[in-house]
Protein backbone atom coordinates (compact mmCIF):
# COMPACT_ATOMS: atom_id res chain seq x y z
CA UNK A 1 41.38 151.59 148.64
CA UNK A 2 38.85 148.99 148.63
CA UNK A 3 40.28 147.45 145.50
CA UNK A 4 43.62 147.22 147.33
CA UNK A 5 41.69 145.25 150.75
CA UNK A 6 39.54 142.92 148.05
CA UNK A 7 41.31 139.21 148.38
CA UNK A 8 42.36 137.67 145.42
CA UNK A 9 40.65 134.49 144.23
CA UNK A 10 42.45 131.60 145.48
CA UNK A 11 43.08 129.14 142.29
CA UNK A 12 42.83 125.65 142.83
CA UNK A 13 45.54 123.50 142.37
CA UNK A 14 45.59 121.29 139.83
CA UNK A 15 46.41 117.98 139.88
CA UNK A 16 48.75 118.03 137.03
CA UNK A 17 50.75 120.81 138.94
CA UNK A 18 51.23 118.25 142.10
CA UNK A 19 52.11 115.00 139.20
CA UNK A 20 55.19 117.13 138.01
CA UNK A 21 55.96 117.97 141.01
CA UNK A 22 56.33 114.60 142.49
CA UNK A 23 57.77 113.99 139.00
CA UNK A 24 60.52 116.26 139.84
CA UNK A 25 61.32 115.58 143.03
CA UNK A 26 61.41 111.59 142.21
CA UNK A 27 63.56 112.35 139.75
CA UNK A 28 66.12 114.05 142.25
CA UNK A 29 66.14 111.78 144.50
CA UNK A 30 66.93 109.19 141.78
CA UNK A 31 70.15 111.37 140.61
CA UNK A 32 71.34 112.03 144.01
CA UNK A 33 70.94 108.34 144.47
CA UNK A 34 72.93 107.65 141.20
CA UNK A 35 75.61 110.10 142.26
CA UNK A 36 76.40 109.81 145.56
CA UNK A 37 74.68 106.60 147.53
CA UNK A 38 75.22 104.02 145.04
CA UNK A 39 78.99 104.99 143.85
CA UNK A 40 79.87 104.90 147.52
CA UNK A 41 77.75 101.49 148.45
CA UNK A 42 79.67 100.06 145.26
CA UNK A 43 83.33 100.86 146.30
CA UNK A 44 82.02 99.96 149.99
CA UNK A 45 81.52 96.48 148.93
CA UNK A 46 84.14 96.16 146.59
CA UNK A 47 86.62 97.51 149.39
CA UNK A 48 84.98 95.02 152.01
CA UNK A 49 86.06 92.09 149.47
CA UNK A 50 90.09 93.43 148.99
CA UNK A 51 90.06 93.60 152.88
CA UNK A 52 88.70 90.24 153.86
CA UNK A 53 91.68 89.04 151.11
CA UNK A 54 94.47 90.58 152.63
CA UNK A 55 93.19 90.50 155.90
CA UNK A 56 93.38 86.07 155.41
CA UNK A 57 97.05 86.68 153.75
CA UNK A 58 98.11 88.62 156.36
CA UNK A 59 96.51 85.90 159.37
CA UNK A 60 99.64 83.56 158.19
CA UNK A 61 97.86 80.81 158.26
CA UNK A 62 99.26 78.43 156.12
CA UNK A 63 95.96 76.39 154.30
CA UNK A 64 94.14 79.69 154.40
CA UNK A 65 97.24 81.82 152.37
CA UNK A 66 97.24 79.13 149.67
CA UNK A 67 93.84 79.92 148.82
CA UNK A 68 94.64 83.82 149.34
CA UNK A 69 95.21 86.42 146.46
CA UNK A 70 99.45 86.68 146.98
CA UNK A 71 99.60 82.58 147.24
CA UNK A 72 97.34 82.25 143.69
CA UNK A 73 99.86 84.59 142.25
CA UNK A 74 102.99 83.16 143.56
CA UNK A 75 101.67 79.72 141.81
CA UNK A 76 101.62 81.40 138.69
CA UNK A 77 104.56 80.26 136.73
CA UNK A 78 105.48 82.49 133.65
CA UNK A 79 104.46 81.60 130.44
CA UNK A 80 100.90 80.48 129.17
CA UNK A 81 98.44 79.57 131.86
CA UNK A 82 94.89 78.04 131.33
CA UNK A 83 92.22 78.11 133.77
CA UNK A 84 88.91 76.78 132.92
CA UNK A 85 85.50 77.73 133.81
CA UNK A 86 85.30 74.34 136.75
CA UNK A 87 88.15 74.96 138.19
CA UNK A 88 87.36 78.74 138.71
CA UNK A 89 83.97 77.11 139.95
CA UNK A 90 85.59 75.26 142.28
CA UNK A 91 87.91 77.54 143.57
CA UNK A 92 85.01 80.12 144.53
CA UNK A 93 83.33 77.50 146.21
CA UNK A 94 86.21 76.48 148.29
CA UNK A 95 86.71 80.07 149.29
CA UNK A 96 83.27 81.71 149.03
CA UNK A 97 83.71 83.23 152.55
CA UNK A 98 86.47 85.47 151.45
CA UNK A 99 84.16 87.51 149.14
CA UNK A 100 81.68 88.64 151.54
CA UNK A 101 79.30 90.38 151.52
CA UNK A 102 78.70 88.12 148.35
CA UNK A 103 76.46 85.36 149.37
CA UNK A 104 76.89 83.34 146.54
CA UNK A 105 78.89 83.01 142.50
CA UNK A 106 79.13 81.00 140.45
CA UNK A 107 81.12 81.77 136.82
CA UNK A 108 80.82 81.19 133.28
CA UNK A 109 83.06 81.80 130.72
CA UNK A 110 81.72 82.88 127.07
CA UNK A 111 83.46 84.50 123.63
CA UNK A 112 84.95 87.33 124.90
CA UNK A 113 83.63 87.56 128.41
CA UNK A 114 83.64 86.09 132.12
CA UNK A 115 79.60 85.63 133.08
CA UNK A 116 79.45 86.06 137.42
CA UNK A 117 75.53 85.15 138.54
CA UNK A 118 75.79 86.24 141.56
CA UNK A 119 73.88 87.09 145.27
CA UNK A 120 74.66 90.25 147.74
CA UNK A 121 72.78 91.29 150.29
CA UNK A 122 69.61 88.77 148.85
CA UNK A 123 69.42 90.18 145.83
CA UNK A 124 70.29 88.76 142.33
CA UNK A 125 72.57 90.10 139.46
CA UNK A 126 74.22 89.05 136.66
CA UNK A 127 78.16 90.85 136.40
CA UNK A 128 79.83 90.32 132.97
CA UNK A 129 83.02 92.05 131.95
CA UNK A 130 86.13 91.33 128.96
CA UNK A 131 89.22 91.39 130.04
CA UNK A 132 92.28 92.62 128.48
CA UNK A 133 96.26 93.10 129.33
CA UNK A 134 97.36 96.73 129.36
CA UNK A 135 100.90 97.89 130.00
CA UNK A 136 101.12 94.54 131.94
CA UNK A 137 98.09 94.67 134.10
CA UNK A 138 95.06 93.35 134.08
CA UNK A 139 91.90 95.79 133.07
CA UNK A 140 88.38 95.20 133.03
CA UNK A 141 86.63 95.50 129.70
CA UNK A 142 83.17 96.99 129.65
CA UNK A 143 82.10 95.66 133.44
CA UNK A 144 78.31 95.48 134.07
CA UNK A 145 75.36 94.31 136.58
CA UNK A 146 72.40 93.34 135.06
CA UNK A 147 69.29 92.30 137.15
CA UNK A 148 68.11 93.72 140.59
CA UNK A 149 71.76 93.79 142.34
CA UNK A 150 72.57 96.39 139.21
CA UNK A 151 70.17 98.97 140.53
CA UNK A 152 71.94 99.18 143.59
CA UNK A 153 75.52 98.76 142.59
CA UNK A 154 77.87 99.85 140.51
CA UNK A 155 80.15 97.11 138.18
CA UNK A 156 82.83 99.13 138.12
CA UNK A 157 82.93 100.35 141.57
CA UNK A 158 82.34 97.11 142.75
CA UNK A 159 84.99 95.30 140.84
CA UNK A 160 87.59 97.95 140.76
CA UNK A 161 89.19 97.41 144.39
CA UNK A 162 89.22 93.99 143.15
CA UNK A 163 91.56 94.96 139.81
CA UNK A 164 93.39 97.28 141.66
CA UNK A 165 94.28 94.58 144.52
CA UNK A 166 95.22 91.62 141.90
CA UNK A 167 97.50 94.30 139.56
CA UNK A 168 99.16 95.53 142.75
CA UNK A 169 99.65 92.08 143.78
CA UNK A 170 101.16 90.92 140.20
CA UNK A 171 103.01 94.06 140.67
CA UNK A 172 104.70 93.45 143.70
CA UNK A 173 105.57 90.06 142.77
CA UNK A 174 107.22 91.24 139.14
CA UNK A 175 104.81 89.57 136.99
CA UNK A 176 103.75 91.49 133.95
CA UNK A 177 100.82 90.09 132.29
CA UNK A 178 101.76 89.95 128.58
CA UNK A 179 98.01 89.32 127.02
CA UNK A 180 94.68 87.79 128.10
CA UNK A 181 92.11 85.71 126.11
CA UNK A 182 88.88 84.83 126.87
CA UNK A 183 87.41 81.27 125.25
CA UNK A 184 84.57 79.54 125.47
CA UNK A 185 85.06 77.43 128.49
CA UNK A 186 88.44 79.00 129.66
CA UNK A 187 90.51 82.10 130.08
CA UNK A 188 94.16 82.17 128.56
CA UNK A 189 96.78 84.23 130.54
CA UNK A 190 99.52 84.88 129.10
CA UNK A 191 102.42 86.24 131.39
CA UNK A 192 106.31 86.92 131.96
């Protein structure tokens, strides 16, 4: 009985034991993070964007639905449109209040891909993706965010409210988009 009422010795805890489990417990937090808080933060801000461009369509203000997503594609007439990398520029800059919560963008256009360097929320990125025609829409090719702003969002969450809004715009207005090329400089658009 006496052997039964001894205590055992209590080991000490070593400090490797309490490293992995921090370890392990960082490293949850990280996943849940990457599953669930930064998917939805990404389509958060990505839906915020869409809104704030239909919302200025649908305020009928003329000078303010010129410069809205339905009036850029109404302006589109069929056949081969170029649109260089200033004019994009400028065009951001005239309307850099519709893309809240984005604080600031400015473009580049490379072989193969549009360059964004960009500003949400105080906090840099860079957002590069190809794009490409399919079935008459326009799809995003390989969309990333490099920097600080790509820790916290997603590229393709992000910018696929965006693609969504534009192809259900061209959409609605019967314009199928027949190919799409990316130059140095400029981005060839091709449509019918």
């Amino acid at each position: 009985m006496s052997r039964l009422l001894r205590r055992q010795p209590v080991r000490p805890r070593s400090c490797l034991r309490l490293v992995s489990m921090l370890g392990v417990i960082v490293m949850v937090l990280i996943a849940l993070y990457g599953l669930f808080a930064r998917p939805a933060l990404s389509t958060l801000i990505g839906t915020q964007i869409s809104a704030r461009l239909s919302s200025t369509a649908a305020a009928g203000a003329v000078s303010r639905a010129a410069a809205t997503l339905p009036g850029v594609i109404a302006a589109l007439p069929p056949g081969k449109i170029v649109v260089n990398q200033s004019q994009a520029n400028a065009f951001l800059r005239d309307h850099q209040q519709d893309y809240a919560p984005i604080d600031t963008i400015s473009l580049r256009v490379t072989q193969g891909q549009v360059v964004a360097d960009l500003t949400a929320f105080g906090v840099s990125g860079v957002a590069r993706s190809g794009l490409a025609a399919v079935g008459g829409r326009v799809a995003l090719l390989d969309p990333q965010i490099d920097g600080a702003l790509g820790l916290a969002v997603s590229s393709a969450d992000l910018l696929a409210p965006l693609a969504e809004q534009l192809n259900a715009e061209l959409e609605r207005q019967d314009k199928y988009v027949e190919s799409i090329q990316i130059e140095d400089g400029q981005i060839v658009v091709v449509t019918r």
